[in-house]
Protein backbone atom coordinates (compact mmCIF):
# COMPACT_ATOMS: atom_id res chain seq x y z
CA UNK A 1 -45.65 54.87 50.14
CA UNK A 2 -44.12 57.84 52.04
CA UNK A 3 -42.87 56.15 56.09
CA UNK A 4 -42.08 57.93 59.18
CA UNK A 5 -40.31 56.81 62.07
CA UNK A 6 -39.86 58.26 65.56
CA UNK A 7 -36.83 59.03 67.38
CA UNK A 8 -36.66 60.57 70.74
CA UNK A 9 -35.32 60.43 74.54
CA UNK A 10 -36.10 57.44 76.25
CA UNK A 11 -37.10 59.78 79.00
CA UNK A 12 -39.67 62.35 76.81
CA UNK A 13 -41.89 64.04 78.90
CA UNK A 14 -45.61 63.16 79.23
CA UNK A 15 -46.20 67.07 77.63
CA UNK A 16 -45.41 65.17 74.77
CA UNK A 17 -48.56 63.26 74.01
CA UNK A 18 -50.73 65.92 73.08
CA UNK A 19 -48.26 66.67 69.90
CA UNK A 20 -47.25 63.57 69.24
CA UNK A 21 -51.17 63.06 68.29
CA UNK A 22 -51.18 66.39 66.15
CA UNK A 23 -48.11 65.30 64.60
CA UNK A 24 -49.11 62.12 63.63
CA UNK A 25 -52.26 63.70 61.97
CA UNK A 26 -50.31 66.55 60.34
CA UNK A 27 -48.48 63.85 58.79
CA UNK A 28 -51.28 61.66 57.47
CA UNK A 29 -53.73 64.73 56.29
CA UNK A 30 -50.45 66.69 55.01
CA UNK A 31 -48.20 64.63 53.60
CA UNK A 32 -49.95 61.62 53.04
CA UNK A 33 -47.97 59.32 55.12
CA UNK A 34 -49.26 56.26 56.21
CA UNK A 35 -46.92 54.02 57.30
CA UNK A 36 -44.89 54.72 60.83
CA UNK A 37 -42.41 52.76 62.15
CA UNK A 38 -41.17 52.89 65.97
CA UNK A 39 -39.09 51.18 68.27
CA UNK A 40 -39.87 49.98 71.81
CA UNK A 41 -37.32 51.52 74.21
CA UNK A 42 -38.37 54.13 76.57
CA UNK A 43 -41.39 56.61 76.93
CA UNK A 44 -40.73 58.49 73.96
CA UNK A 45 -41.40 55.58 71.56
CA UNK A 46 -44.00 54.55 73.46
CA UNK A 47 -46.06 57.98 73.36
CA UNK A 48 -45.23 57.81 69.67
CA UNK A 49 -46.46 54.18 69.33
CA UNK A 50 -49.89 54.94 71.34
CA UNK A 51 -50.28 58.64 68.99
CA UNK A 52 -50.17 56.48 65.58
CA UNK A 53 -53.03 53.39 67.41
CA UNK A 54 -55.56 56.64 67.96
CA UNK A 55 -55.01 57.97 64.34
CA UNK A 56 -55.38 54.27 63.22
CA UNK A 57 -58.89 54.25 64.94
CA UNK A 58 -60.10 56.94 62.39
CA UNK A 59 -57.87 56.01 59.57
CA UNK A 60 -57.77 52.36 59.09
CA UNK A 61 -54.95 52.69 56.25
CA UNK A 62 -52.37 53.59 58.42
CA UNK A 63 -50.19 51.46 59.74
CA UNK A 64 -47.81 50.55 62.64
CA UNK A 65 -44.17 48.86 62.49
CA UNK A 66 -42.19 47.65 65.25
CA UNK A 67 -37.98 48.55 64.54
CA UNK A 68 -36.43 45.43 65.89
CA UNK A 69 -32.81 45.94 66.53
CA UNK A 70 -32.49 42.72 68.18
CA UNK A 71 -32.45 39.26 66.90
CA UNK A 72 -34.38 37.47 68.12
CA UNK A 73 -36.69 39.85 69.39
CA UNK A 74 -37.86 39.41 73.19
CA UNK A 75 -40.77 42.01 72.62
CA UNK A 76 -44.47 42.07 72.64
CA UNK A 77 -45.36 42.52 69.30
CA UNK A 78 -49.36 43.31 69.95
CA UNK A 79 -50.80 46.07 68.41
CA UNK A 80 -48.22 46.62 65.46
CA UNK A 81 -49.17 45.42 62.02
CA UNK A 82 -45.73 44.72 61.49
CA UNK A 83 -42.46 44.24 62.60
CA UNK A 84 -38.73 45.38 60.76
CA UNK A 85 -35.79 44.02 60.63
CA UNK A 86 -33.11 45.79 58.81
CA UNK A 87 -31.15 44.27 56.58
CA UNK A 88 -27.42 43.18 57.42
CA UNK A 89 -28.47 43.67 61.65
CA UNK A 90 -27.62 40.11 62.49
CA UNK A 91 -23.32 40.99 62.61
CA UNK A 92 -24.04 44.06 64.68
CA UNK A 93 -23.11 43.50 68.37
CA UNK A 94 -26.51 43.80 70.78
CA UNK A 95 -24.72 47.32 72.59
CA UNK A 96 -24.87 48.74 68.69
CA UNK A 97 -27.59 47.56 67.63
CA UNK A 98 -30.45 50.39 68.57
CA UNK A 99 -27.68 52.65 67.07
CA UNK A 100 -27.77 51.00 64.04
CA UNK A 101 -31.14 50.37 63.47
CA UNK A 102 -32.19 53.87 63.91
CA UNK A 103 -29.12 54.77 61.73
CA UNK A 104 -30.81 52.95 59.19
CA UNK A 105 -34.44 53.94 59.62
CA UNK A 106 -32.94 57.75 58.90
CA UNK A 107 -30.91 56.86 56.07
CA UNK A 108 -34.10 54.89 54.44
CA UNK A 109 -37.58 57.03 55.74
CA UNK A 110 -39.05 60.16 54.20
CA UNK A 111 -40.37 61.76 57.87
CA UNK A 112 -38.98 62.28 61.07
CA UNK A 113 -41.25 62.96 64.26
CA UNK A 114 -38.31 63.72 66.72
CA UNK A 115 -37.81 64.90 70.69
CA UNK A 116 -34.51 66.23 70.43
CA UNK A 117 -33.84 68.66 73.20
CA UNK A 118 -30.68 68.51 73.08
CA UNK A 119 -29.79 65.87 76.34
CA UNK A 120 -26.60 64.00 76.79
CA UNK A 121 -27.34 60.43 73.90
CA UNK A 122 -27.69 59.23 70.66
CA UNK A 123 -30.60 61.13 69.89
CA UNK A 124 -28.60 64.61 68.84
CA UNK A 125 -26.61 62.80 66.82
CA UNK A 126 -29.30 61.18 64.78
CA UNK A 127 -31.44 63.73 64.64
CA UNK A 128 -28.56 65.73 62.97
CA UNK A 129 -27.73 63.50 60.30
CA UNK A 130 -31.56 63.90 59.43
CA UNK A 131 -31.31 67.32 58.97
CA UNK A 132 -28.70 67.00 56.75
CA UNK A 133 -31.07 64.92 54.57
CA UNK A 134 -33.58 67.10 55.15
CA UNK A 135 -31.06 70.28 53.59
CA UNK A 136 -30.60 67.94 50.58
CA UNK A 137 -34.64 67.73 50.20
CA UNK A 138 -34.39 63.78 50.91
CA UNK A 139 -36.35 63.94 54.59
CA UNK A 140 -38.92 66.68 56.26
CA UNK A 141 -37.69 66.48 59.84
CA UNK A 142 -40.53 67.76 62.22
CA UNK A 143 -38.45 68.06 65.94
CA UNK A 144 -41.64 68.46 69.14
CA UNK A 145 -38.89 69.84 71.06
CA UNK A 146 -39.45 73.29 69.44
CA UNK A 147 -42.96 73.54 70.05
CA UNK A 148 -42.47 73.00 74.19
């Protein structure tokens, strides 16, 4: 089954939510994705996290993973089917470790929903190694930064 994580600035802006809904149902209806995954770090993953619980109202195949970076994890975990812990995470020190686990959600996922707009962070640098996947036809990167 297809997945599709989330990456964006911690700091999105609330504009945001009204795409981050047609997104998520572009990607369901469209591409048949059904499995997200996001982390739990800012406003951006949190829009994205809220977007995927109203498609899962209508669609009650999708589902909803938590990316834990951290372990062990100090987060609420209500209102994700799941949580994910990549593999090999437990050597990685804790100011790496979002880094990493997002590295490793782009390297391993088919979609992308992304906010880059091009701020100072991690995010432009992720979001470009996607796109080189995406030139190889290994990822379809979708970035809600063009549409503002």
């Amino acid at each position: 089954m297809a997945s599709c994580f989330f990456i964006g600035h911690r700091d999105a802006p609330e504009t945001l939510r009204p795409l981050l809904d047609e997104a998520v149902e572009r990607h369901i209806t469209e591409y048949g994705v059904h499995e997200f995954v996001t982390g739990h770090y800012g406003r951006f993953d949190y829009m994205a996290a809220g977007a995927v619980r109203r498609a899962k109202e209508r669609r009650p195949t999708v589902t909803l993973t938590l990316l834990l970076p951290y372990y062990p994890f100090d987060h609420d975990t209500e209102g994700y089917d799941s949580t994910y812990y990549p593999e090999g995470m437990e050597n990685v020190p804790k100011p790496f470790a979002i880094v990493r686990a997002n590295e490793h959600m782009i390297k391993t996922c088919e979609y992308l929903i992304c906010y880059d707009a091009g701020l100072v962070g991690n995010t432009g640098k992720l979001v470009k190694k996607a796109l080189r996947r995406q030139k190889k036809g290994e990822m379809h990167v979708e970035n809600l930064a063009e549409l503002l």
